[in-house]
C-alpha atoms as a PDB file:
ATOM      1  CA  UNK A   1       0.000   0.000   0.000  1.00  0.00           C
ATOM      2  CA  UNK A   2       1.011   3.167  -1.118  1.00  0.00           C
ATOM      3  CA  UNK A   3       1.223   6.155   2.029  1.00  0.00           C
ATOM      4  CA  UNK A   4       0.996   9.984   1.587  1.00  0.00           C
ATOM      5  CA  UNK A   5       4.577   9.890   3.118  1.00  0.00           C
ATOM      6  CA  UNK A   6       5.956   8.158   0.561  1.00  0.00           C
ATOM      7  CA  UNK A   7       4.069   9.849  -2.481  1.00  0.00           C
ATOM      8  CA  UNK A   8       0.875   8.097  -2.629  1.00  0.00           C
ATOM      9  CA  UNK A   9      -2.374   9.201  -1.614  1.00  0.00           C
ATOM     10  CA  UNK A  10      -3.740   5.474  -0.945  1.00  0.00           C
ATOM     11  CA  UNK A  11      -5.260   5.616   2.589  1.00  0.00           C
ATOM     12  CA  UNK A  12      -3.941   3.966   5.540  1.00  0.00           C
ATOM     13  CA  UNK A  13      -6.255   1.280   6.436  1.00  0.00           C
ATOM     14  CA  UNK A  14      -4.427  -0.011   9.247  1.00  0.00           C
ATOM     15  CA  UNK A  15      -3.707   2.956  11.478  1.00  0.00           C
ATOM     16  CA  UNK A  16      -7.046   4.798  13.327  1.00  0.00           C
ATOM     17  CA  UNK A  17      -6.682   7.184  15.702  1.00  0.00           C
ATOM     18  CA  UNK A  18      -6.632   6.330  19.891  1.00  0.00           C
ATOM     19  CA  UNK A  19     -10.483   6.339  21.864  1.00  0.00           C
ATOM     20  CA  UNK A  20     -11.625   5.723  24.760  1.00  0.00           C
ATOM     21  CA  UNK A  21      -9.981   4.984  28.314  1.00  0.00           C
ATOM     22  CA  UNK A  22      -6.715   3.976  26.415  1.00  0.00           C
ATOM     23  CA  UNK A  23      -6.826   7.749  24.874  1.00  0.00           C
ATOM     24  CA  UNK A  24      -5.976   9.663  28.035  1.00  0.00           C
ATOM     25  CA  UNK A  25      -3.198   7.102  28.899  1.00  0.00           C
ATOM     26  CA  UNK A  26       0.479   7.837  28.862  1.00  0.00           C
ATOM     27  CA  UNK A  27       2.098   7.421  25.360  1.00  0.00           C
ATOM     28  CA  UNK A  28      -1.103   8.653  23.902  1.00  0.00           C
ATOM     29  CA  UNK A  29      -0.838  11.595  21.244  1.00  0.00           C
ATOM     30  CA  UNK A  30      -2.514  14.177  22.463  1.00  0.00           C
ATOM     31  CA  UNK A  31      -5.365  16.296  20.859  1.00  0.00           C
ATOM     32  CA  UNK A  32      -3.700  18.504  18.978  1.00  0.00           C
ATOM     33  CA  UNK A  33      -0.742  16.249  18.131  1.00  0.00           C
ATOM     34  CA  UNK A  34      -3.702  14.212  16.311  1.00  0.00           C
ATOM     35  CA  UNK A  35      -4.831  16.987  14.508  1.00  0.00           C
ATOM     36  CA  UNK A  36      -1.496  17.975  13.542  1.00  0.00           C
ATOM     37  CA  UNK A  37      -0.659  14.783  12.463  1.00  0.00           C
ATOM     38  CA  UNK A  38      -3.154  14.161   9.723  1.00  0.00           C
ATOM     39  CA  UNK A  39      -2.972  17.695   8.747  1.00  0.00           C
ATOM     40  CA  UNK A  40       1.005  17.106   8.261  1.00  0.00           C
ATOM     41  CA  UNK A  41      -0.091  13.602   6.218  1.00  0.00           C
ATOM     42  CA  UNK A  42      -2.843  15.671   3.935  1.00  0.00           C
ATOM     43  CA  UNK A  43      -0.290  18.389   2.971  1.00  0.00           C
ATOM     44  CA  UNK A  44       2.019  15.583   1.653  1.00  0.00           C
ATOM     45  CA  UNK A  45      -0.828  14.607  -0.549  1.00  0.00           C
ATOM     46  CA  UNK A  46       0.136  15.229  -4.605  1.00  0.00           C
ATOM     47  CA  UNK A  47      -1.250  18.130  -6.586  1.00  0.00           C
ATOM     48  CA  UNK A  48      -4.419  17.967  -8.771  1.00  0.00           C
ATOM     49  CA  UNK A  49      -1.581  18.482 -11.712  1.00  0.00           C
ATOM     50  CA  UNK A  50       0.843  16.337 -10.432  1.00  0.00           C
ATOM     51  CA  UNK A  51      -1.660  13.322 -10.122  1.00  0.00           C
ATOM     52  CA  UNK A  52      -3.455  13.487 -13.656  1.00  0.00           C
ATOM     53  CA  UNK A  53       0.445  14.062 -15.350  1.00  0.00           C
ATOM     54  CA  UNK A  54       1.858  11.233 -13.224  1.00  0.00           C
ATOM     55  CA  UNK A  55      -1.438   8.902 -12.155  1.00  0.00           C
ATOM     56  CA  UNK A  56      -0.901   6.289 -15.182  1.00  0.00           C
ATOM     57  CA  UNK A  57       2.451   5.621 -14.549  1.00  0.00           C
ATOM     58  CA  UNK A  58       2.141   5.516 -10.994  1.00  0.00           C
ATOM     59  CA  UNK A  59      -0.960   3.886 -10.077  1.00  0.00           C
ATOM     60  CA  UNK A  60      -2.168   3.156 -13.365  1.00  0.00           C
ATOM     61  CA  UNK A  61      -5.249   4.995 -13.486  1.00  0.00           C
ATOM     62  CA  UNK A  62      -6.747   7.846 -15.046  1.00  0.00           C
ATOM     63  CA  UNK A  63      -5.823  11.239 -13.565  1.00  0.00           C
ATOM     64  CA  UNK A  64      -9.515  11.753 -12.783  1.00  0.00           C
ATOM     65  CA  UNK A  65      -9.558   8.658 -10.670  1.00  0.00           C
ATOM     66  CA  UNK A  66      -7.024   9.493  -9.519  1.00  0.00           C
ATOM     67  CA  UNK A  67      -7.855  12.776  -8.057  1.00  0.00           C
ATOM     68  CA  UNK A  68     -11.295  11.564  -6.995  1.00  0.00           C
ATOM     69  CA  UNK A  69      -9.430   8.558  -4.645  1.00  0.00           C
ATOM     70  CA  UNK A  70      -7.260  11.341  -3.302  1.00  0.00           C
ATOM     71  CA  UNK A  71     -10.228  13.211  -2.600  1.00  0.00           C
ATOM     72  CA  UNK A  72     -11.976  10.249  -0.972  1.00  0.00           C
ATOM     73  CA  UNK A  73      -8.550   9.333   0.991  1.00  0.00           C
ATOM     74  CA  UNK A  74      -8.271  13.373   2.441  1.00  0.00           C
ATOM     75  CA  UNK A  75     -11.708  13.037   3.801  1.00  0.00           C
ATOM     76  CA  UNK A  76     -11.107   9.656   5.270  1.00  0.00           C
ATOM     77  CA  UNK A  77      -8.254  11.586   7.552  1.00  0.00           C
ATOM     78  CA  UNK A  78     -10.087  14.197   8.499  1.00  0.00           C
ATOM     79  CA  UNK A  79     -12.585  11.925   9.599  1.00  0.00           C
ATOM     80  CA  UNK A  80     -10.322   9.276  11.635  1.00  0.00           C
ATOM     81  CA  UNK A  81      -8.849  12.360  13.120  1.00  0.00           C
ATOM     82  CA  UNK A  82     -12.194  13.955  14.739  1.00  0.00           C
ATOM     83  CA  UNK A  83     -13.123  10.925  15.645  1.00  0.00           C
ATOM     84  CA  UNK A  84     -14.207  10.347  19.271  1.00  0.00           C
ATOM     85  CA  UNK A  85     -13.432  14.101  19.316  1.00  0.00           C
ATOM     86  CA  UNK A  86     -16.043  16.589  20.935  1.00  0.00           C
ATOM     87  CA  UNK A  87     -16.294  20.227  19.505  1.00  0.00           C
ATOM     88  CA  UNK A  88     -14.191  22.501  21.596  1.00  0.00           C
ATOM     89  CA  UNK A  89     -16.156  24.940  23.446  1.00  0.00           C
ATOM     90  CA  UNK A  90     -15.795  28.991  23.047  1.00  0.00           C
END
């Protein structure tokens, strides 16, 4: 499987973010390490351009698929990032 850090934008299945009790525990990144975290991983994600010059060769698909999986993979980190999150109060 291909990982944002290494040039990819293939999303990483096997990772999801801390919850519960084991959350709060030492070793445990904390909120905003989290946030920062997937933030750092979607910014690593390749350009609109870069994926429909490069997406045959790379991943052999069109660059339209391409940029829709990317799409689909930048939402999936958002979303295993808030998870088990609350909205932070004013």
């Amino acid at each position: 499987m291909i990982t944002p850090s290494s040039g990819g934008n293939a999303p990483i299945e096997s990772q999801g973010p801390a919850t519960g009790v084991a959350a709060v525990t030492a070793g445990s990144p904390s909120r905003e390490q989290r946030f920062f975290d997937a933030l750092r991983r979607i910014s690593q994600y390749k350009s609109p351009e870069r994926l429909r010059r490069n997406a045959d060769e790379d991943y052999g698909l069109s660059g339209e698929e391409a940029i829709e999986m990317a799409y689909e993979n930048v939402i999936a980190e958002a979303k295993r990032a808030i998870h088990g999150q609350r909205r932070p109060k004013n």
